[in-house]
N, C-alpha and C. Protein backbone atom coordinates (compact mmCIF):
# COMPACT_ATOMS: atom_id res chain seq x y z
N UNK A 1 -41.66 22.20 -8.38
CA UNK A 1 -40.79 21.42 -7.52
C UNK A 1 -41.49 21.11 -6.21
N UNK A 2 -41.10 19.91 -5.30
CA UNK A 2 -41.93 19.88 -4.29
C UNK A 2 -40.86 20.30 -3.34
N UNK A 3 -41.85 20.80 -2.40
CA UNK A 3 -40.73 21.47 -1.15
C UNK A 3 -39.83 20.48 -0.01
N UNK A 4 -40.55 19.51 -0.25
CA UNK A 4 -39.29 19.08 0.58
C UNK A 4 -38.33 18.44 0.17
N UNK A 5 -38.16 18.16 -1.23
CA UNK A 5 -36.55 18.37 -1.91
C UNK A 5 -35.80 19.55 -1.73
N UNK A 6 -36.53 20.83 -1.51
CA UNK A 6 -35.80 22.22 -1.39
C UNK A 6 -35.12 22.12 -0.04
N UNK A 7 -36.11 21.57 1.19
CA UNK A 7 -35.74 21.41 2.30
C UNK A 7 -34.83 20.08 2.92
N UNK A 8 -34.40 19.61 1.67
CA UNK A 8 -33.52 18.76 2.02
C UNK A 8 -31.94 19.19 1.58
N UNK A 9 -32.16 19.80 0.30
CA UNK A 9 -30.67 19.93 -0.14
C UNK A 9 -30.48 21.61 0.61
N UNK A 10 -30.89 22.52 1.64
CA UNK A 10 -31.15 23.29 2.52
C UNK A 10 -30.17 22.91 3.48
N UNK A 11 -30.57 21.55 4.06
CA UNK A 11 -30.22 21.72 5.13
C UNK A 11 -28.74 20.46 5.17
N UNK A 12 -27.97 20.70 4.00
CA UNK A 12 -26.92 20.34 4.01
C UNK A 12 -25.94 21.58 4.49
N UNK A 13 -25.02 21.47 5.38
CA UNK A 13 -24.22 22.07 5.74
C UNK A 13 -22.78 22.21 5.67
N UNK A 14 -21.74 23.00 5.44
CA UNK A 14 -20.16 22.24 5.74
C UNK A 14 -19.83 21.66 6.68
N UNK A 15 -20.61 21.27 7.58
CA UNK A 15 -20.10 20.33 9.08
C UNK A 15 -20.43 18.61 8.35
N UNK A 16 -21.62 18.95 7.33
CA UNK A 16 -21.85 17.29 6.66
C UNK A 16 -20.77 16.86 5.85
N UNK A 17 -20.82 18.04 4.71
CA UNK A 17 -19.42 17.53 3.77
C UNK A 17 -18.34 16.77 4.39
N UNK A 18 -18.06 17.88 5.63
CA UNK A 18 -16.85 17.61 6.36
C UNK A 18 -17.09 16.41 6.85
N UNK A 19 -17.87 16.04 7.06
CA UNK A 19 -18.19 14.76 8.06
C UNK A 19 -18.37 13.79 7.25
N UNK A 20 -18.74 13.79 6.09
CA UNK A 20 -18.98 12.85 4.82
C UNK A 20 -17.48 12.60 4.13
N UNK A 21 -16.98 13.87 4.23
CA UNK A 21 -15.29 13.52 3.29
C UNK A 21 -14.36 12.73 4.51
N UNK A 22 -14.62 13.37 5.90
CA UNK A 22 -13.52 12.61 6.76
C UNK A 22 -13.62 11.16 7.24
N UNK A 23 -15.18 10.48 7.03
CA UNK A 23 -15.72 9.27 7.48
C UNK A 23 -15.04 8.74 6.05
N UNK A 24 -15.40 9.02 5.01
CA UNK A 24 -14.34 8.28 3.40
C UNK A 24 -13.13 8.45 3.86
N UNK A 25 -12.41 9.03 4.36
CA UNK A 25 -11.24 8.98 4.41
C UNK A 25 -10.68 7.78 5.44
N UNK A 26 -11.44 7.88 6.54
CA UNK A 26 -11.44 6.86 7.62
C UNK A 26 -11.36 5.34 7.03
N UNK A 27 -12.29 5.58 6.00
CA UNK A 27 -12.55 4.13 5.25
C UNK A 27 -11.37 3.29 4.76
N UNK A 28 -10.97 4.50 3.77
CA UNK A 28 -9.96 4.11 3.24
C UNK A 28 -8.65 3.89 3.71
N UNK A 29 -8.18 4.58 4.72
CA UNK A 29 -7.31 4.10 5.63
C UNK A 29 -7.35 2.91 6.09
N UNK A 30 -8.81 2.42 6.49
CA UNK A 30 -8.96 1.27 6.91
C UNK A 30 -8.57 -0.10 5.72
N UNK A 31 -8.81 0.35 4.43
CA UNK A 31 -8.73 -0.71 3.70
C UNK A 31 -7.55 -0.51 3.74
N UNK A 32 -6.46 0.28 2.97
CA UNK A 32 -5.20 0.95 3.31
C UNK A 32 -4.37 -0.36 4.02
N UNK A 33 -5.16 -0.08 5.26
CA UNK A 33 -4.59 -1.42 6.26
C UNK A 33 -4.36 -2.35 6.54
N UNK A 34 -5.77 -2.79 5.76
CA UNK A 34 -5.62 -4.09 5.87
C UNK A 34 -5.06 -4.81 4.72
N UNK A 35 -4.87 -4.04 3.39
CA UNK A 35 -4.12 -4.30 2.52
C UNK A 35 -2.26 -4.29 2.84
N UNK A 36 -2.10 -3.44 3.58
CA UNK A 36 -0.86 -3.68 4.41
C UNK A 36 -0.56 -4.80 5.29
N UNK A 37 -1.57 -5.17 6.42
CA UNK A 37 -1.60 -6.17 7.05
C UNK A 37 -1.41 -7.68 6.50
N UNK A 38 -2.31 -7.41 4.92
CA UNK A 38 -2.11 -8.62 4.09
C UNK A 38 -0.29 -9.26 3.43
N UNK A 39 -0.12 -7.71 3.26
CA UNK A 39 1.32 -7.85 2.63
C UNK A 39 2.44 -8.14 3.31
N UNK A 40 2.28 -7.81 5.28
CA UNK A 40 2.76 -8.30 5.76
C UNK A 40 2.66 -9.98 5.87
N UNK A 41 1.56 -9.89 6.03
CA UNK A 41 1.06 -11.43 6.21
C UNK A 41 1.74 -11.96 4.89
N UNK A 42 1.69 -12.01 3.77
CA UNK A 42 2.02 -12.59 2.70
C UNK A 42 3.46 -12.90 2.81
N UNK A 43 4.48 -11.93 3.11
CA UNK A 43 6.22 -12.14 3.07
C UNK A 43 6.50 -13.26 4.31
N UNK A 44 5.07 -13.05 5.97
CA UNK A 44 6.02 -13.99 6.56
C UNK A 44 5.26 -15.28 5.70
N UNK A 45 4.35 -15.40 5.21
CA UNK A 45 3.62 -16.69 5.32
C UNK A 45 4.94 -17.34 3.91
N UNK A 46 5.37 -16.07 2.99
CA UNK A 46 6.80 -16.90 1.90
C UNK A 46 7.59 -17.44 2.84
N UNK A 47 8.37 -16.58 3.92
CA UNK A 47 9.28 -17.01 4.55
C UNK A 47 9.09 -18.03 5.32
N UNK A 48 7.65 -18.64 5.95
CA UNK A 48 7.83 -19.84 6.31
C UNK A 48 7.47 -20.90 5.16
N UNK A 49 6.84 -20.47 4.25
CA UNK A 49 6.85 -21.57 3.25
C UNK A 49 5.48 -22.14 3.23
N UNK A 50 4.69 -21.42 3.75
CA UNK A 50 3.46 -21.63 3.78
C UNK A 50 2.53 -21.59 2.53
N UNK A 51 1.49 -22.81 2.01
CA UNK A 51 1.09 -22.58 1.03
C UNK A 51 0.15 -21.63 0.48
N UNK A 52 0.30 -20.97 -0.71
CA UNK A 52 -0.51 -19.78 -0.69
C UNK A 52 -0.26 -18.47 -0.61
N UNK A 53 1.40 -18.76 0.13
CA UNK A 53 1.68 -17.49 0.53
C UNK A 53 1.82 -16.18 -0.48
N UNK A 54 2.37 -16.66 -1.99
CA UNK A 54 2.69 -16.06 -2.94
C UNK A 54 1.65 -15.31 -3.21
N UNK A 55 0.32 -16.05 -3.34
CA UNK A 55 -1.12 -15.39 -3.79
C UNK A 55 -1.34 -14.36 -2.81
N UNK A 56 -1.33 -14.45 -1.87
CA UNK A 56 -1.89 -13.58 -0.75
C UNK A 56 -1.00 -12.08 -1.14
N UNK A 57 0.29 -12.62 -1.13
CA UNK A 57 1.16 -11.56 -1.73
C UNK A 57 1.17 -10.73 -2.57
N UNK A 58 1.23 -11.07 -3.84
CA UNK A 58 0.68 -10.69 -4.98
C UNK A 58 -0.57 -9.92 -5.26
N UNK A 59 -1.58 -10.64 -4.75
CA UNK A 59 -3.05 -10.16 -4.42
C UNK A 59 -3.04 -8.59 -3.40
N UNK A 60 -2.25 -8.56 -2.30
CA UNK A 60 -2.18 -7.55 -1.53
C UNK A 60 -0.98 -6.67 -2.32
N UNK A 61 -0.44 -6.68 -2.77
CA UNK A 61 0.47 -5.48 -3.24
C UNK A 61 -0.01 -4.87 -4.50
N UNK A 62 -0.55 -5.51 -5.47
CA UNK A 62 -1.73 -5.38 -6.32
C UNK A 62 -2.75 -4.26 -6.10
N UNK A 63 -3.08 -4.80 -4.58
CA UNK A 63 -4.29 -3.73 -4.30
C UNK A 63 -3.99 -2.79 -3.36
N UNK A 64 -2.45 -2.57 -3.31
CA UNK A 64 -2.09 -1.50 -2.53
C UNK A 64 -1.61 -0.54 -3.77
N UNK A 65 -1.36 -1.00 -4.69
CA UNK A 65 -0.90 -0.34 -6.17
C UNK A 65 -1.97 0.57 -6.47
N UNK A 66 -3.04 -0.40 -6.67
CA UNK A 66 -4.55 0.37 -7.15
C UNK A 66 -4.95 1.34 -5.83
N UNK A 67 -4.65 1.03 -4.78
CA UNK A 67 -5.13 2.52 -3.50
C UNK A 67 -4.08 3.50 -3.63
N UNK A 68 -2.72 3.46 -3.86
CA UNK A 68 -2.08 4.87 -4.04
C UNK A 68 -2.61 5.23 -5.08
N UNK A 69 -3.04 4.58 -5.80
CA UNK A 69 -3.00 5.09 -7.48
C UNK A 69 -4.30 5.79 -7.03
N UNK A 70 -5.22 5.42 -6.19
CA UNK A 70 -6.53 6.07 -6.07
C UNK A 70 -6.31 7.34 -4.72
N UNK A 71 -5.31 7.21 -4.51
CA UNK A 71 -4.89 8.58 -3.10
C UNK A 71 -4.14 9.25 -3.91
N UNK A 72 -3.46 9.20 -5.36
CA UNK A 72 -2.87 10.45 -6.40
C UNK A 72 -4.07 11.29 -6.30
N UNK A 73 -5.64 10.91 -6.50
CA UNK A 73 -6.14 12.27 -7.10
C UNK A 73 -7.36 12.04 -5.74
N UNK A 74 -6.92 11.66 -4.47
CA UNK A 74 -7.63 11.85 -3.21
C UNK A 74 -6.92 12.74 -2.58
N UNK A 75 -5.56 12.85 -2.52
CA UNK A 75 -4.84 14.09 -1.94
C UNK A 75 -5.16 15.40 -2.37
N UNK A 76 -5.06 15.28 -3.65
CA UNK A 76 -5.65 16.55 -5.05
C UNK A 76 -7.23 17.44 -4.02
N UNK A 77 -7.94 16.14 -4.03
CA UNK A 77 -9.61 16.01 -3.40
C UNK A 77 -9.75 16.45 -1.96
N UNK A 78 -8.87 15.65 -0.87
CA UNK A 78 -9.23 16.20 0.29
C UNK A 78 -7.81 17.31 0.84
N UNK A 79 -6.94 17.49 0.18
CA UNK A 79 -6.40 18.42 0.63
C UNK A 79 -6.46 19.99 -0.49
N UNK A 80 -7.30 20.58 -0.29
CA UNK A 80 -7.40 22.08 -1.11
C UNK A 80 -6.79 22.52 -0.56
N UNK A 81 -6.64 22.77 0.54
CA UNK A 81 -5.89 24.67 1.12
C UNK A 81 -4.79 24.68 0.75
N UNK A 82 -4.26 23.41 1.26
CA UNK A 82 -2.35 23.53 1.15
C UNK A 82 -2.10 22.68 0.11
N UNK A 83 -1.75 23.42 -1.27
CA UNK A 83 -1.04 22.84 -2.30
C UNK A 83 -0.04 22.11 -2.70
N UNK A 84 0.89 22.90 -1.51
CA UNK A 84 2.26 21.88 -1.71
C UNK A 84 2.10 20.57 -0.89
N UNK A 85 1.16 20.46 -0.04
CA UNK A 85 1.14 18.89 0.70
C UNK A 85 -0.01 18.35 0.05
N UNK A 86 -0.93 18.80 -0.99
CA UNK A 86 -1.34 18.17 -2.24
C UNK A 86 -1.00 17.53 -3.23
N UNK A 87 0.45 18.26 -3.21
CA UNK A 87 1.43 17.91 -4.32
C UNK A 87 2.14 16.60 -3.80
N UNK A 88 2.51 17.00 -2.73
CA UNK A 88 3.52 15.92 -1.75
C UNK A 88 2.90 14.64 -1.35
N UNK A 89 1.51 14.62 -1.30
CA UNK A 89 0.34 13.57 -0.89
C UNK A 89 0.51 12.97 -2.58
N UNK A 90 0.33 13.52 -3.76
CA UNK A 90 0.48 12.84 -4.74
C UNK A 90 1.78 12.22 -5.40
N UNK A 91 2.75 12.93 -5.24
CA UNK A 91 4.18 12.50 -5.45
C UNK A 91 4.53 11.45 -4.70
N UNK A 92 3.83 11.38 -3.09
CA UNK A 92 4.21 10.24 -2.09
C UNK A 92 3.64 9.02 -2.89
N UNK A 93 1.99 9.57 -3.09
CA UNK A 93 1.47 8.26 -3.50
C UNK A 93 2.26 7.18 -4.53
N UNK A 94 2.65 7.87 -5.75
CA UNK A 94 3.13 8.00 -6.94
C UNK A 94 4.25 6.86 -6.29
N UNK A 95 4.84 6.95 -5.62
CA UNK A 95 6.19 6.85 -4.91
C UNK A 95 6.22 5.67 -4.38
N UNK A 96 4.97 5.62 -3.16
CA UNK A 96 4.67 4.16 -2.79
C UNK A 96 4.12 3.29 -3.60
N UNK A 97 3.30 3.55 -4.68
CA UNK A 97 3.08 2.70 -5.69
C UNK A 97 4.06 1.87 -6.34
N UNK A 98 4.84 2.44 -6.74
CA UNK A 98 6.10 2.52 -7.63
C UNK A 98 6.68 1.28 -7.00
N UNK A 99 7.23 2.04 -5.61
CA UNK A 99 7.89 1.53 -4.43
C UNK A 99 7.02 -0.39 -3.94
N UNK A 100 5.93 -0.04 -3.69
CA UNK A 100 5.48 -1.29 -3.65
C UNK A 100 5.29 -2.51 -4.68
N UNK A 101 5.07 -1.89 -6.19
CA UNK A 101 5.76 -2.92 -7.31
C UNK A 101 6.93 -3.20 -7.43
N UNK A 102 7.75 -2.63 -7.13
CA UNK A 102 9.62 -3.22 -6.92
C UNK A 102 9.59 -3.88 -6.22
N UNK A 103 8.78 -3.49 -5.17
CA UNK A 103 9.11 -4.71 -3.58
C UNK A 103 8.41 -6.20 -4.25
N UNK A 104 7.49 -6.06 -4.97
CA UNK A 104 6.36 -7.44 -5.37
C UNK A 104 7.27 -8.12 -6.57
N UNK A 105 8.76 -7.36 -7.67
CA UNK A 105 9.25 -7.57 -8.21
C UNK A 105 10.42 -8.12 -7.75
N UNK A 106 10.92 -8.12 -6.61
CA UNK A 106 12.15 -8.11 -6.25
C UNK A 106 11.44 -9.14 -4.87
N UNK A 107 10.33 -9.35 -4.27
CA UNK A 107 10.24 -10.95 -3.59
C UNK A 107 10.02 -11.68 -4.54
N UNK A 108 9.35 -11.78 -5.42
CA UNK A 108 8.79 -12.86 -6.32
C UNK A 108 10.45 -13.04 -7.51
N UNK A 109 11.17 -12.59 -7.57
CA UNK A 109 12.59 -13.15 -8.35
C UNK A 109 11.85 -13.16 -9.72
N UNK A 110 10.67 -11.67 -9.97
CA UNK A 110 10.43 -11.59 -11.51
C UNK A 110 11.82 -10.56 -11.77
N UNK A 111 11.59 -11.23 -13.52
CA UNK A 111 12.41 -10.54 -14.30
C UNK A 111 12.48 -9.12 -14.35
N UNK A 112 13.50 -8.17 -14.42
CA UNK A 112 13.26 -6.53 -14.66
C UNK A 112 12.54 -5.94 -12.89
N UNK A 113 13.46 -6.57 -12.02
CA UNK A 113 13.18 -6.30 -10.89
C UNK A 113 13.91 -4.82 -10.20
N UNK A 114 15.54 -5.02 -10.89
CA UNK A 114 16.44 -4.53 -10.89
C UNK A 114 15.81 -2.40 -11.74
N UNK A 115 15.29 -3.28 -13.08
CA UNK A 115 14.61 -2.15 -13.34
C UNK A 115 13.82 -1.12 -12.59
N UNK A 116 12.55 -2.00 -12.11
CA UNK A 116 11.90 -1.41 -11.21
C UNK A 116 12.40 -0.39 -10.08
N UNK A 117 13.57 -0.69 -9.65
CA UNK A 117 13.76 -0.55 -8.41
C UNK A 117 14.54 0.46 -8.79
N UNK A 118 15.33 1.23 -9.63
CA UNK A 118 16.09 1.54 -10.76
C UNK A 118 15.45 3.44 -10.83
N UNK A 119 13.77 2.47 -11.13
CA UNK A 119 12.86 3.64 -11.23
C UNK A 119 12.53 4.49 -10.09
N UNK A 120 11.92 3.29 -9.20
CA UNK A 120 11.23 3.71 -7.81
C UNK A 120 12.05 4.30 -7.09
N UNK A 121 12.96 3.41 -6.58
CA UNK A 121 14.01 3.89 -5.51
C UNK A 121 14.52 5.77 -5.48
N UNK A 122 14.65 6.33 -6.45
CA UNK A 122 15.40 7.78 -6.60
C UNK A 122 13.67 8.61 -6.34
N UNK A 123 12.54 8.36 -6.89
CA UNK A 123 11.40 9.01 -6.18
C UNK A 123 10.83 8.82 -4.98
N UNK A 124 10.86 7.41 -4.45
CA UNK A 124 10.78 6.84 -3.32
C UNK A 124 11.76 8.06 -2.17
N UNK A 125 12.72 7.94 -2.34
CA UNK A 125 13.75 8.80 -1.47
C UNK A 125 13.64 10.17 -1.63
N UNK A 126 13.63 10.85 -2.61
CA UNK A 126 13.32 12.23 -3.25
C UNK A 126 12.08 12.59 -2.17
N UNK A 127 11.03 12.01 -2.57
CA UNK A 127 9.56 12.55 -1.48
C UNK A 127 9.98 11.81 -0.33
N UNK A 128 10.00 10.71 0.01
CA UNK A 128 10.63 10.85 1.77
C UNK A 128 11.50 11.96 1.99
N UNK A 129 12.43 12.69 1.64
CA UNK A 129 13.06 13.48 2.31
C UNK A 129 12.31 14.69 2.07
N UNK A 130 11.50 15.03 1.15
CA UNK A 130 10.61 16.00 1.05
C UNK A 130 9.37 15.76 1.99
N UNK A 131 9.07 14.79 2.55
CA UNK A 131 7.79 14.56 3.95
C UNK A 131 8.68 15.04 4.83
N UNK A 132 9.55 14.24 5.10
CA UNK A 132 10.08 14.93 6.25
C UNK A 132 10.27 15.96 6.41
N UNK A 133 10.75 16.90 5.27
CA UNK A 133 11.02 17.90 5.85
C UNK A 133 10.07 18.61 6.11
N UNK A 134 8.96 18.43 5.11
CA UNK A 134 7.82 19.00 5.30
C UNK A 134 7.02 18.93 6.64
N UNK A 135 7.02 17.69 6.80
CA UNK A 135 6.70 17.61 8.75
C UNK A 135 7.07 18.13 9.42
N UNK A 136 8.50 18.03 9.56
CA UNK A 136 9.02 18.75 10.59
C UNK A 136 9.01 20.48 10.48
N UNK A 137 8.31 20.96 9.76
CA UNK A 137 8.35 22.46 9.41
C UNK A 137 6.77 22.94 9.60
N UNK A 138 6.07 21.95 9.27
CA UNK A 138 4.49 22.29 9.46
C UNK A 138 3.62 21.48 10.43
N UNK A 139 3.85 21.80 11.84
CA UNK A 139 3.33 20.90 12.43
C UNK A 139 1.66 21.33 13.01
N UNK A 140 1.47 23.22 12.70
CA UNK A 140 0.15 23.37 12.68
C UNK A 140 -0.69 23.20 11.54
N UNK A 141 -0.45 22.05 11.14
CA UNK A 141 -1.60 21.60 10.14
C UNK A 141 -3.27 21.12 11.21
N UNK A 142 -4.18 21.26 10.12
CA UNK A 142 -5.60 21.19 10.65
C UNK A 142 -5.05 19.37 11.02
N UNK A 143 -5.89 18.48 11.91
CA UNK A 143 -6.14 17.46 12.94
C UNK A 143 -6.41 16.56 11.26
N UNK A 144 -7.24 16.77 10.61
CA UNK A 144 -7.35 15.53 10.14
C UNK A 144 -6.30 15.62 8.71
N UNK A 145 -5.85 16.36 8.73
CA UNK A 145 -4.82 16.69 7.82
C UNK A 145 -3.43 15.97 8.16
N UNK A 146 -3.20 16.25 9.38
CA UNK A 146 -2.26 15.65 9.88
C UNK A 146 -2.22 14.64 10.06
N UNK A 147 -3.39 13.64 10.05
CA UNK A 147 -3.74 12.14 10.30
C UNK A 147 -3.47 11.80 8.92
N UNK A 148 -3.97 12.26 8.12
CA UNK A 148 -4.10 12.18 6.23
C UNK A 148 -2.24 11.12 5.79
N UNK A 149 -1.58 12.96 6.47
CA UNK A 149 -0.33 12.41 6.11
C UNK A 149 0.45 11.27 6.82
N UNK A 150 0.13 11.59 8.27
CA UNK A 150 0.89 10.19 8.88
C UNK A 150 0.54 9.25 9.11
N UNK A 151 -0.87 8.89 8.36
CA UNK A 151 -1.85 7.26 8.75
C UNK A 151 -1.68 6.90 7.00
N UNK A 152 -1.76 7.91 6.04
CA UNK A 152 -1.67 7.60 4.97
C UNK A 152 -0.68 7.83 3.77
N UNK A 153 0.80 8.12 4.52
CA UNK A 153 1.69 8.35 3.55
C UNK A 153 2.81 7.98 4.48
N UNK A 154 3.36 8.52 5.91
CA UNK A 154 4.08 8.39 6.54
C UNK A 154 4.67 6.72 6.85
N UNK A 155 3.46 6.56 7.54
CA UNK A 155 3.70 4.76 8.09
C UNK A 155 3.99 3.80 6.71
N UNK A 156 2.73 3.99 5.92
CA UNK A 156 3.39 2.71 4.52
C UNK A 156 4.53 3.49 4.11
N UNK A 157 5.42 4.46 4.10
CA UNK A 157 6.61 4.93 3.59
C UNK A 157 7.49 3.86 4.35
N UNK A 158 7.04 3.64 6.02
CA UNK A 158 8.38 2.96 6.45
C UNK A 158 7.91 1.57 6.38
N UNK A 159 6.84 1.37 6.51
CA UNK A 159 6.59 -0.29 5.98
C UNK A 159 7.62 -0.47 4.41
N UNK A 160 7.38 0.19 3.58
CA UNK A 160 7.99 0.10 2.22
C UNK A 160 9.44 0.08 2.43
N UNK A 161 10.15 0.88 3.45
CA UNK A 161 11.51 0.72 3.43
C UNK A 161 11.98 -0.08 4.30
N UNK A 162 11.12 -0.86 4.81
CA UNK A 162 11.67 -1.96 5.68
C UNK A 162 11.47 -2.86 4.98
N UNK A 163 10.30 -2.92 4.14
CA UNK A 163 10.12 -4.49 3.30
C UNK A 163 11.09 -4.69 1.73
N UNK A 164 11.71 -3.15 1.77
CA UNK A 164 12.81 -2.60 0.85
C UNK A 164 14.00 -3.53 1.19
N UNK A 165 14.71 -3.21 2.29
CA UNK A 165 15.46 -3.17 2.62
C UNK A 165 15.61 -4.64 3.53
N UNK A 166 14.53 -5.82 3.75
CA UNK A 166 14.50 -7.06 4.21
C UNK A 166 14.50 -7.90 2.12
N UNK A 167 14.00 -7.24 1.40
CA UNK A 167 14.19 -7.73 0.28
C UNK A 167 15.74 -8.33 -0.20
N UNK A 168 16.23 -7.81 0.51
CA UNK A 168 17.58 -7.62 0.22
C UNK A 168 18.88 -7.91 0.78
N UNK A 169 18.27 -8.56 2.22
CA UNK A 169 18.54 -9.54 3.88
C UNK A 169 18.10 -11.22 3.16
N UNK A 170 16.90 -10.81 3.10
CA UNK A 170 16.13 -12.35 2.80
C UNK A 170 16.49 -12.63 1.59
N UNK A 171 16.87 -13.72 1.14
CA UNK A 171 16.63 -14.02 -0.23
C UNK A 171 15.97 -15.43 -0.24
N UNK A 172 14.82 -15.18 -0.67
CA UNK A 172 13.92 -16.28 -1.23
C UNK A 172 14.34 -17.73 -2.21
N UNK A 173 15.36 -16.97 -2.95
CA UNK A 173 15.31 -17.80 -4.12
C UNK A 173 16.21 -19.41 -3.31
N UNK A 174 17.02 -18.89 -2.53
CA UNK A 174 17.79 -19.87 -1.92
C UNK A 174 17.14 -20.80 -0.93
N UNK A 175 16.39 -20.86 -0.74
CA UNK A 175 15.11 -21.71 -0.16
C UNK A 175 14.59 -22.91 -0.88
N UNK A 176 14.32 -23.77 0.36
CA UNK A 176 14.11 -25.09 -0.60
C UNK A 176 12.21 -24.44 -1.04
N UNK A 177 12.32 -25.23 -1.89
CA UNK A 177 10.55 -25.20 -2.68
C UNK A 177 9.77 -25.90 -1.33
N UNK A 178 8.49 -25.20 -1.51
CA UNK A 178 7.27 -25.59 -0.76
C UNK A 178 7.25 -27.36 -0.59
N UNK A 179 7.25 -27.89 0.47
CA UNK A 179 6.65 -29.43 0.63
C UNK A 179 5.34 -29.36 0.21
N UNK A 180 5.29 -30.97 -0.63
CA UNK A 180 3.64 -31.38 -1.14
C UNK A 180 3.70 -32.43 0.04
N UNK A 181 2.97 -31.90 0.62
CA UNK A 181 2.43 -33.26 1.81
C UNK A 181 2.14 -34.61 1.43
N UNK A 182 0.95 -34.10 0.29
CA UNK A 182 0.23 -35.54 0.06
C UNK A 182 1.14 -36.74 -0.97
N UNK A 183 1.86 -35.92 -1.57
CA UNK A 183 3.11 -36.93 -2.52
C UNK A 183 3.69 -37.52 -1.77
N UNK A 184 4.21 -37.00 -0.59
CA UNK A 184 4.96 -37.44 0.30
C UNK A 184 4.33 -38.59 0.75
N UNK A 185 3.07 -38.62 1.37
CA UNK A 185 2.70 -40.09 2.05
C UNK A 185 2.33 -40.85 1.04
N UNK A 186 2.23 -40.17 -0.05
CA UNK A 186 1.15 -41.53 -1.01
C UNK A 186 2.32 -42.28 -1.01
N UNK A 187 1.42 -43.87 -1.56
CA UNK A 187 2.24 -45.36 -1.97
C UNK A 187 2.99 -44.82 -2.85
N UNK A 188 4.14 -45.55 -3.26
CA UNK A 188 4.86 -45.76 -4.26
C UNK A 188 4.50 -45.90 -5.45
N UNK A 189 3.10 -46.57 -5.68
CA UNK A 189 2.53 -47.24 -7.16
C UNK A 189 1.73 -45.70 -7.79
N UNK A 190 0.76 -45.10 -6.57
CA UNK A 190 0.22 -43.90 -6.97
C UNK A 190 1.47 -42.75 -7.28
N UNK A 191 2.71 -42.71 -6.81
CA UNK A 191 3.79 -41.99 -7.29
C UNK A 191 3.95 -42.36 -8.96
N UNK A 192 4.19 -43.48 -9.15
CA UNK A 192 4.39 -44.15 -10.89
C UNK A 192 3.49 -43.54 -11.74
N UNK A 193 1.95 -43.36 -11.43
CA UNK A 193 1.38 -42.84 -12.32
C UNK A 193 1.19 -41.70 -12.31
N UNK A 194 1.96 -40.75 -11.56
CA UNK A 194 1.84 -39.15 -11.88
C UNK A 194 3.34 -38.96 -12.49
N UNK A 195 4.42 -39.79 -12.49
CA UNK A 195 5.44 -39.58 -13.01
C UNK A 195 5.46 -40.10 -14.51
């Protein structure tokens, strides 16, 4: 073997791991976000009727589906010590997933929305009242632990029950359809031949 492969995997330390698992975590929060930011962006850009808006929508709740689904076995990963907020980090995830396909079922007026929501809604609520309580009972958790849960389970919990609960204020379906601009100005004769 040559020695300075020995002297490299040597001088890894637990301050690197640590520093390697909490910078991934940082990451992903960050995408986290902006996949949130999108989904906001997507409901107002439906509600004004903006074109595109649906895709943007769709596209961002999609890939907020696939990040809880990938924070089920990241909670598992970066939380070892404490089991039960391992458990609770995966049940949440589980939860907002769930929770965020009802919401993408129930703006878009797909079929089996009612279902969805049927499902989600009783786990959705079940682990919110199990975070909370859990918060409010463990507040000496380690610093980045505590960020874990309230940058990455806490906040999209209430994004989800606000975009829950505007699902259900707003209704889309009663809205006139998107304006086509360009139909609108064309001549009359170019109207005849698309009809």
């Amino acid at each position: 073997m040559k020695p300075y492969l020995q002297t490299e995997t040597s001088n890894i330390t637990l301050e690197d791991i640590n520093y390697r698992i909490s910078s991934f975590i940082n990451t992903f929060t960050t995408i986290l976000y902006v996949a949130l930011a999108m989904a906001v962006g997507g409901v107002i850009m439906k509600f004004l009727q903006i074109n595109g808006g649906n895709y943007v929508f769709i596209f961002s709740i999609i890939v907020l589906t696939l990040i809880f689904l990938v924070q089920i076995g990241l909670s598992f990963f970066f939380i070892v010590s404490h089991v039960k907020l391992a458990l609770l980090g995966a049940f949440g995830s589980l939860a907002l997933g769930l929770g965020f396909l009802a919401i993408l079922f129930r703006y878009q007026g797909w079929m089996g929305w009612q279902i969805m929501y049927f499902i989600a809604l009783p786990i959705f609520l079940i682990t919110a009242f199990l975070l909370g309580k859990y918060r409010s009972r463990h507040e000496k958790l380690h610093h980045n632990q505590l960020r874990f849960l309230n940058r990455n389970l806490l906040y999209p919990y209430i994004l989800a029950f606000v975009l829950g609960v505007a699902s259900f204020v707003i209704d889309f379906q009663d809205r006139k359809p998107s304006r086509n601009i360009i139909l609108e100005n064309a001549p009359p004769e170019a109207l005849d031949s698309v009809r």
